[in-house]
C-alpha atoms as a PDB file:
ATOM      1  CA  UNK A   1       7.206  -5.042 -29.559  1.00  0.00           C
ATOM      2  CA  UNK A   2       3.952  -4.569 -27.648  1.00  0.00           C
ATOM      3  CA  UNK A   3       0.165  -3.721 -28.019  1.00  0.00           C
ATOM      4  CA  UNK A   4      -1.138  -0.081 -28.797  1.00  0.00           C
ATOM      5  CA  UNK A   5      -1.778   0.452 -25.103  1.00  0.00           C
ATOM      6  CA  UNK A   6       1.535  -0.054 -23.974  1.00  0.00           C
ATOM      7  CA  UNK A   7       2.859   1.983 -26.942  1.00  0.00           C
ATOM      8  CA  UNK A   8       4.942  -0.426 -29.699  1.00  0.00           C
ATOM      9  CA  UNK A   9       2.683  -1.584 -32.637  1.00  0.00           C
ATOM     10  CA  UNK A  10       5.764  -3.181 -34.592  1.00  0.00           C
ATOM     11  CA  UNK A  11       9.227  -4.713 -33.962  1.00  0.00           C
ATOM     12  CA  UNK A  12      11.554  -1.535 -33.959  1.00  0.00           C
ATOM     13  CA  UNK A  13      15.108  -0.725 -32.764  1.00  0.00           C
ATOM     14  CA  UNK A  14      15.468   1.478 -29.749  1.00  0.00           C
ATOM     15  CA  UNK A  15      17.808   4.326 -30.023  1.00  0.00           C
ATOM     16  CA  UNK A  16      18.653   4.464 -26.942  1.00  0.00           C
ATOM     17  CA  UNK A  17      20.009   1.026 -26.390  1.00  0.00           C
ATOM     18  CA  UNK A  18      21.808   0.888 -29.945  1.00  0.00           C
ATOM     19  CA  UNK A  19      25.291   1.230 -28.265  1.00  0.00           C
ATOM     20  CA  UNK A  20      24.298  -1.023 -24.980  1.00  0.00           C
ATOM     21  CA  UNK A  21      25.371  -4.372 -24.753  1.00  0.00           C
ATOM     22  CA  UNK A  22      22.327  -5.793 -23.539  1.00  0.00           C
ATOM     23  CA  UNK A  23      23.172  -9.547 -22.278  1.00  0.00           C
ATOM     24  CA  UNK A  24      19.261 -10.276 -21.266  1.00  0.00           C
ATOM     25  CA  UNK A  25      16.214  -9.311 -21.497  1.00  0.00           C
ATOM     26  CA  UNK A  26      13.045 -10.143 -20.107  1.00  0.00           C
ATOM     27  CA  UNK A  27       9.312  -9.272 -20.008  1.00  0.00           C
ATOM     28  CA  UNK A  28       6.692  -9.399 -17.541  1.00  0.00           C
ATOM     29  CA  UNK A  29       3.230  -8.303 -18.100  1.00  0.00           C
ATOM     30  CA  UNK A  30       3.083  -4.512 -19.113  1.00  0.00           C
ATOM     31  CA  UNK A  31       7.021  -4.528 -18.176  1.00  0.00           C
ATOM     32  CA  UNK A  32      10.225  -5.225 -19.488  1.00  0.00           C
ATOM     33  CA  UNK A  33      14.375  -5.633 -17.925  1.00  0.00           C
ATOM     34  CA  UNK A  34      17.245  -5.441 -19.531  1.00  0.00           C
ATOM     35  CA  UNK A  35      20.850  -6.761 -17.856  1.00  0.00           C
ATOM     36  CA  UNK A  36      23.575  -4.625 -19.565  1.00  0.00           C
ATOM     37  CA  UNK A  37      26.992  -4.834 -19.221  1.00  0.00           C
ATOM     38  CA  UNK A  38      29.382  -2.152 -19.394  1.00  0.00           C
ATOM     39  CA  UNK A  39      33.218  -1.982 -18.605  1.00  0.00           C
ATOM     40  CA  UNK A  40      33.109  -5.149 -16.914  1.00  0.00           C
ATOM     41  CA  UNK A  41      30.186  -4.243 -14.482  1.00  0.00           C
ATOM     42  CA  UNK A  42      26.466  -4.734 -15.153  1.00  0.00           C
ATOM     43  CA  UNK A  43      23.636  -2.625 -14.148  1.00  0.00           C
ATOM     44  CA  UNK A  44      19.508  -3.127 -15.027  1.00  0.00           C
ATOM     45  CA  UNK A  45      17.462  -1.077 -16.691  1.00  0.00           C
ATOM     46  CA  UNK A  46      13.314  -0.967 -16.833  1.00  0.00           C
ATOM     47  CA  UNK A  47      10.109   0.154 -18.691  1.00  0.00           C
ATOM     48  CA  UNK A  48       6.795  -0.087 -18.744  1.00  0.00           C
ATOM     49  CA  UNK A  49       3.841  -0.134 -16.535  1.00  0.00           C
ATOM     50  CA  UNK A  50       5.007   0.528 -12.825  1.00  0.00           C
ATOM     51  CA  UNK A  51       2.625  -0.629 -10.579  1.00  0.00           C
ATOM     52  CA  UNK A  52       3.159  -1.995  -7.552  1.00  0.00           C
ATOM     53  CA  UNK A  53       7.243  -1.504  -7.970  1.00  0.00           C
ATOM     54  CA  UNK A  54       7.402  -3.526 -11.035  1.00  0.00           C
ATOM     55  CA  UNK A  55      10.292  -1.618 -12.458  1.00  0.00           C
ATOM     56  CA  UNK A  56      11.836  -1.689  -9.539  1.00  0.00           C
ATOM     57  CA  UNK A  57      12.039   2.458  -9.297  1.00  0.00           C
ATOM     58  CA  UNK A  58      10.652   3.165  -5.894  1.00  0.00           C
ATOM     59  CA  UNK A  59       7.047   3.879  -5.240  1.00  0.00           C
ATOM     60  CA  UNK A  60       4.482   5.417  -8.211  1.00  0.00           C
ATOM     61  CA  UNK A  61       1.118   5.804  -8.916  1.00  0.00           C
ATOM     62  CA  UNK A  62       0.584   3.256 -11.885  1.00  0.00           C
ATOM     63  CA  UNK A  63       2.703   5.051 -14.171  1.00  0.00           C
ATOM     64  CA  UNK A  64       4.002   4.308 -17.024  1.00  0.00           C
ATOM     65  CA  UNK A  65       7.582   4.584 -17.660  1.00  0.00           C
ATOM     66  CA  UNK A  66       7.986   5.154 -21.052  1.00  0.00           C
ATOM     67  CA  UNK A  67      11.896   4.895 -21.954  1.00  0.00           C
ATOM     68  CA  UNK A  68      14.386   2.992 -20.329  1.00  0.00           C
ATOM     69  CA  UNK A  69      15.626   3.793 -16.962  1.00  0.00           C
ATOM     70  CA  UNK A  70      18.526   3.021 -15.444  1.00  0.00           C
ATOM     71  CA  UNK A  71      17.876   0.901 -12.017  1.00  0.00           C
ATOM     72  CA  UNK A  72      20.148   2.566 -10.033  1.00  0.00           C
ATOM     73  CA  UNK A  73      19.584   0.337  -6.608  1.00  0.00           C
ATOM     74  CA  UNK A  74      21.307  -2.638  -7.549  1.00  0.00           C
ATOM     75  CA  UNK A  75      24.196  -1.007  -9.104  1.00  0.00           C
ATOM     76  CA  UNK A  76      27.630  -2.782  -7.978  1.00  0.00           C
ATOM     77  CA  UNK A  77      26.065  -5.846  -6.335  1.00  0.00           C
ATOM     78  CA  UNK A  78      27.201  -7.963 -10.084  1.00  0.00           C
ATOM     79  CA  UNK A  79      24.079  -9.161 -10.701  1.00  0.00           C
ATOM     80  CA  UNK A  80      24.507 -12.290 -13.570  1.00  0.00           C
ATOM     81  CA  UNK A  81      20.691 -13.109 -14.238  1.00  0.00           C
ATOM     82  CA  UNK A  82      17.037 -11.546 -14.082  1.00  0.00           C
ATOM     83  CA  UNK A  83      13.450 -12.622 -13.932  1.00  0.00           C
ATOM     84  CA  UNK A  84      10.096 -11.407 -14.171  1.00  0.00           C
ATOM     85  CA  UNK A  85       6.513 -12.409 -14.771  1.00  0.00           C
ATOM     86  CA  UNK A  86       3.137 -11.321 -14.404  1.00  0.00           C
ATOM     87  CA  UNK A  87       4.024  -8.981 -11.649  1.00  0.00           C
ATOM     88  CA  UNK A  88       7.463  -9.509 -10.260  1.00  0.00           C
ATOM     89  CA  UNK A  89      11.245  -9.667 -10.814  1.00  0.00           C
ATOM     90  CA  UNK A  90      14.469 -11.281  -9.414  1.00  0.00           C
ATOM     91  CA  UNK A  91      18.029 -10.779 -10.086  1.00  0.00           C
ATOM     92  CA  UNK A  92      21.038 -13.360  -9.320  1.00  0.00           C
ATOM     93  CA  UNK A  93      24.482 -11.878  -8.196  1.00  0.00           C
ATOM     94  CA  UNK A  94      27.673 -13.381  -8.859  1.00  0.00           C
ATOM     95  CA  UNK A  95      28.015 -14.039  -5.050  1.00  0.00           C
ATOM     96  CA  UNK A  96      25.076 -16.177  -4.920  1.00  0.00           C
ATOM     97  CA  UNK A  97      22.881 -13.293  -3.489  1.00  0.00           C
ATOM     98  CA  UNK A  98      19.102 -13.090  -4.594  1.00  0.00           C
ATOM     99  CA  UNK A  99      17.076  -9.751  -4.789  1.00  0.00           C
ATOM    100  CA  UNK A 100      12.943  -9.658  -5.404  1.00  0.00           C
ATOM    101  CA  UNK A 101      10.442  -6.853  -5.693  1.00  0.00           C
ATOM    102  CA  UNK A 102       7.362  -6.082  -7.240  1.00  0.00           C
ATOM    103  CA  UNK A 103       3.365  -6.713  -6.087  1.00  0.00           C
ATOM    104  CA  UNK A 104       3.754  -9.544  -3.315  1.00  0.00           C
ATOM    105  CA  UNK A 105       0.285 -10.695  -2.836  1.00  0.00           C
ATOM    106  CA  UNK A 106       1.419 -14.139  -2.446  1.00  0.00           C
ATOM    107  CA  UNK A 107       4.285 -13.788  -0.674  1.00  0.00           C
ATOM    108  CA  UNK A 108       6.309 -14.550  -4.132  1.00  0.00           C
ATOM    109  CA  UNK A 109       8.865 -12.373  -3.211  1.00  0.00           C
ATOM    110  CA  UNK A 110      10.025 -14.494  -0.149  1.00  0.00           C
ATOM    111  CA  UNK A 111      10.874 -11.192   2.182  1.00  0.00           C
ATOM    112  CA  UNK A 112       8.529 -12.814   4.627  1.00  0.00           C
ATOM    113  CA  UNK A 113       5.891 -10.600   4.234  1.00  0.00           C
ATOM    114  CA  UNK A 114       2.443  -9.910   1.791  1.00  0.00           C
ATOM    115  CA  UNK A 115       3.450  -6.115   1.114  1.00  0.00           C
ATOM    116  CA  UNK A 116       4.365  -4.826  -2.157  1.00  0.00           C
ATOM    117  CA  UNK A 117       8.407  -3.979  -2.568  1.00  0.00           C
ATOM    118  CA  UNK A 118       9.028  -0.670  -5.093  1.00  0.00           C
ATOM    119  CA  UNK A 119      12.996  -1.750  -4.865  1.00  0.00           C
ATOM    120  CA  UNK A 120      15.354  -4.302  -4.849  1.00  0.00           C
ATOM    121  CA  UNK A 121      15.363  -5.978  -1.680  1.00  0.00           C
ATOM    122  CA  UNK A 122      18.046  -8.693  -0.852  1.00  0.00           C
ATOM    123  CA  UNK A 123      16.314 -11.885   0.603  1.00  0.00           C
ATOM    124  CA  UNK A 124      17.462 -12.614   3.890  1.00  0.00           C
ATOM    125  CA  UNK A 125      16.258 -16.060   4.008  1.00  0.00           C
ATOM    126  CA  UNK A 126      19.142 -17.151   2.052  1.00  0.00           C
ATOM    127  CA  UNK A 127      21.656 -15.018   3.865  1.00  0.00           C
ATOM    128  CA  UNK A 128      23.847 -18.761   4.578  1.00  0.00           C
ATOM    129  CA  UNK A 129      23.577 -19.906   0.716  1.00  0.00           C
ATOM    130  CA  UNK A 130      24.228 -19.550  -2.607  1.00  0.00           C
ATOM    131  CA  UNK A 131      21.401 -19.213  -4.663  1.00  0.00           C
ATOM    132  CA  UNK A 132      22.542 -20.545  -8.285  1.00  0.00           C
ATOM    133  CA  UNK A 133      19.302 -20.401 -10.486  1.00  0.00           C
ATOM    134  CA  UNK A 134      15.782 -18.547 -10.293  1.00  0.00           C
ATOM    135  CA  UNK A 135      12.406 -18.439 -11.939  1.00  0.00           C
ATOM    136  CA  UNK A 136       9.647 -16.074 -11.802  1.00  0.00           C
ATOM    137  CA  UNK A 137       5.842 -17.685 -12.103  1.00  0.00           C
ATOM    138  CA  UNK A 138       3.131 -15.635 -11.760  1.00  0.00           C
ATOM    139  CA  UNK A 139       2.474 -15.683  -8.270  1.00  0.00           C
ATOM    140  CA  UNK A 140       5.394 -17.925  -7.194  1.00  0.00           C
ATOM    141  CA  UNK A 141       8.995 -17.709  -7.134  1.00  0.00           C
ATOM    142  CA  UNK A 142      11.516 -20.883  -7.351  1.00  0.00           C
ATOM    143  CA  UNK A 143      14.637 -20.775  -6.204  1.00  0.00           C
ATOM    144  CA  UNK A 144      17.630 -23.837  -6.287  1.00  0.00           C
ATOM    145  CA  UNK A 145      20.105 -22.816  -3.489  1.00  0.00           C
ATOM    146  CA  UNK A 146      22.641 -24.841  -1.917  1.00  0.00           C
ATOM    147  CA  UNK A 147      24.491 -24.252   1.776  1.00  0.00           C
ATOM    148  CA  UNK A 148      28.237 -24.480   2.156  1.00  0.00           C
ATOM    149  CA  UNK A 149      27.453 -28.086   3.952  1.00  0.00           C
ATOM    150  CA  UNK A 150      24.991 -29.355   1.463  1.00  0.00           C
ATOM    151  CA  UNK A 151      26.519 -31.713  -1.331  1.00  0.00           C
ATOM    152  CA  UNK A 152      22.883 -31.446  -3.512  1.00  0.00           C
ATOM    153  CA  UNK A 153      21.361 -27.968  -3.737  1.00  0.00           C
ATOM    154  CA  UNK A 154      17.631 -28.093  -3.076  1.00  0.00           C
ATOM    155  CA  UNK A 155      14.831 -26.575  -4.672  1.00  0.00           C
ATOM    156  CA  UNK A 156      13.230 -23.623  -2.589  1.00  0.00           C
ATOM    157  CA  UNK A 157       9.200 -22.240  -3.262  1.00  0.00           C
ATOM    158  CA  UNK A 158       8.032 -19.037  -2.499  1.00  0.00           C
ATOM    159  CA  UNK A 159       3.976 -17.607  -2.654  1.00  0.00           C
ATOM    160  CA  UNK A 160       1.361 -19.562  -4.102  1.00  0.00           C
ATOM    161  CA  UNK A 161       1.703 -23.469  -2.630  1.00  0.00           C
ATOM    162  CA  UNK A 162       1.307 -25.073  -6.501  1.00  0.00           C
ATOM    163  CA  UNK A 163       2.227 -28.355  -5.008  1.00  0.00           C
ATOM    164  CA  UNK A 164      -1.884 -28.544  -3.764  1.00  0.00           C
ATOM    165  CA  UNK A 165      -4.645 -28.724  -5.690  1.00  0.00           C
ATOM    166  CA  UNK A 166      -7.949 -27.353  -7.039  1.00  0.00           C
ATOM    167  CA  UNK A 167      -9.604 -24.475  -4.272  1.00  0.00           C
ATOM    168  CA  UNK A 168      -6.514 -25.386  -1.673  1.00  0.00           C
ATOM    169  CA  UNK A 169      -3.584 -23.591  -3.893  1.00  0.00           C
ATOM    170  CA  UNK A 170      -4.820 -20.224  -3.702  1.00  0.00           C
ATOM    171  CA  UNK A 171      -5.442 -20.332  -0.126  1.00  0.00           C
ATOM    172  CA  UNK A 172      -1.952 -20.992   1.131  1.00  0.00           C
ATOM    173  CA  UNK A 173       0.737 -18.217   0.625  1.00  0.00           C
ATOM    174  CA  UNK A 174       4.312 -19.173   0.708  1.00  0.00           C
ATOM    175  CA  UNK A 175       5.590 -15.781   2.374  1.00  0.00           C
ATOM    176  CA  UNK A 176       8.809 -17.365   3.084  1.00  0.00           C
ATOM    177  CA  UNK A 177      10.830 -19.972   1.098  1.00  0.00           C
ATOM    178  CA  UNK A 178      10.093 -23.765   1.761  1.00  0.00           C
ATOM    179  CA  UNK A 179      11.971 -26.812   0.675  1.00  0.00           C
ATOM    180  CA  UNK A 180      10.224 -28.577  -2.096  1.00  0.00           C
ATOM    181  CA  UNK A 181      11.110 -32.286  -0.426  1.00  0.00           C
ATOM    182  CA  UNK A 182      10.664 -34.206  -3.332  1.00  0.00           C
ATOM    183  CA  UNK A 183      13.639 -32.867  -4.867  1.00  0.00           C
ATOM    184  CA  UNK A 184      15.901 -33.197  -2.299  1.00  0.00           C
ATOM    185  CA  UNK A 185      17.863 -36.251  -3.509  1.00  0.00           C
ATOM    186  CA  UNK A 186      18.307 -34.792  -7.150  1.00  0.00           C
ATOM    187  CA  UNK A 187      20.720 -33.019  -8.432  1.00  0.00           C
ATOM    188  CA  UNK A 188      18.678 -30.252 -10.096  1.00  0.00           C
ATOM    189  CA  UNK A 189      20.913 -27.465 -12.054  1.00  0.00           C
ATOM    190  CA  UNK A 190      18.170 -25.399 -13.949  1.00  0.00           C
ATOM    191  CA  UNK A 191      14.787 -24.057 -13.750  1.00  0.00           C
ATOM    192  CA  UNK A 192      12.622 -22.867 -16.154  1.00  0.00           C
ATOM    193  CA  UNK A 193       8.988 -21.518 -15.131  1.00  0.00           C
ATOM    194  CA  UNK A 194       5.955 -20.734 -17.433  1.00  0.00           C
ATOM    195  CA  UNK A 195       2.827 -18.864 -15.945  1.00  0.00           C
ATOM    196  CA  UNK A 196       1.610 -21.626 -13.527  1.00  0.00           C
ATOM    197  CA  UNK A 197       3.876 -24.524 -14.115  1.00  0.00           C
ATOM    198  CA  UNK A 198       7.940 -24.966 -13.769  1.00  0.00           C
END
């Protein structure tokens, strides 16, 4: 379902994915993922508007991708779980291993960087630990992640700083993950993220 401009006026079933066994989907703006699982393995698929690297597809123009296309770059790494908002995704492996990409003009990605990524990149920040859950805001990424010393995972920030206020959030870009310290003595299992509030 969609708006005339991003071409579905009504709910409708799409031919294409009629013998998939889609296990999630999610939609960012102009954008949508699927996780599908097939003989045991799972690979993602995208569509929609692909600016920036949205989809996910390596670099374009803006274009809009109009069926769904098979993201070929994390095929094999077992990813479990995806994420997406305004302008970009994530995807959980069943290792613990994180991937971002999309527009990064916050840093939301976490690759340590402000540069847009057209294609899965692994983030090498949590290269010693398991990342177990993930949510996508629009210009911030959370992440709970725990170490193989650590008893309590800890929650992990990425791009826009929401913890400040008014004029001071937008000016501070999270281009690598940070510790949210308040959390650090719960025992937090799940996230769950909305445009500008978790």
């Amino acid at each position: 379902y969609g708006n005339s401009q991003h071409g579905i006026q009504t709910f409708r079933v799409i031919s294409d994915l009629v013998k998939k066994n889609v296990i999630q989907a999610v939609a960012g703006h102009t954008f949508s993922l699927l996780l599908i699982q097939e003989s045991g393995k799972t690979y993602l698929m995208a569509a929609g508007e692909s600016a920036g690297g949205k989809l996910g597809l390596g670099s374009s123009p803006g274009t809009q991708v109009k069926v769904f296309t098979r993201l070929s770059a994390l095929d094999g790494v077992g990813v479990n779980f995806i994420a997406a908002k305004k302008k970009h995704c994530v995807a959980l492996t069943k290792k613990g291993e994180v991937y971002s990409w999309g527009i990064n003009e916050f840093g939301q990605l976490g690759h340590g960087h402000l540069e847009n990524v057209t294609k899965p990149k692994k983030i090498a920040f949590f290269k010693d630990k398991q990342v177990l859950a993930a949510s996508a805001l629009y210009n911030s990424t959370l992440f709970i992640a725990k170490s193989a010393n650590e008893e309590i995972p800890k929650l992990y920030m990425a791009g826009e700083n929401m913890t400040l206020k008014g004029k001071e959030k937008s000016k501070e870009k999270l281009k690598l993950p940070i510790t949210l310290d308040y959390f650090n003595d719960k025992n937090i299992m799940k996230i769950h993220a909305g445009a500008n509030h978790a």
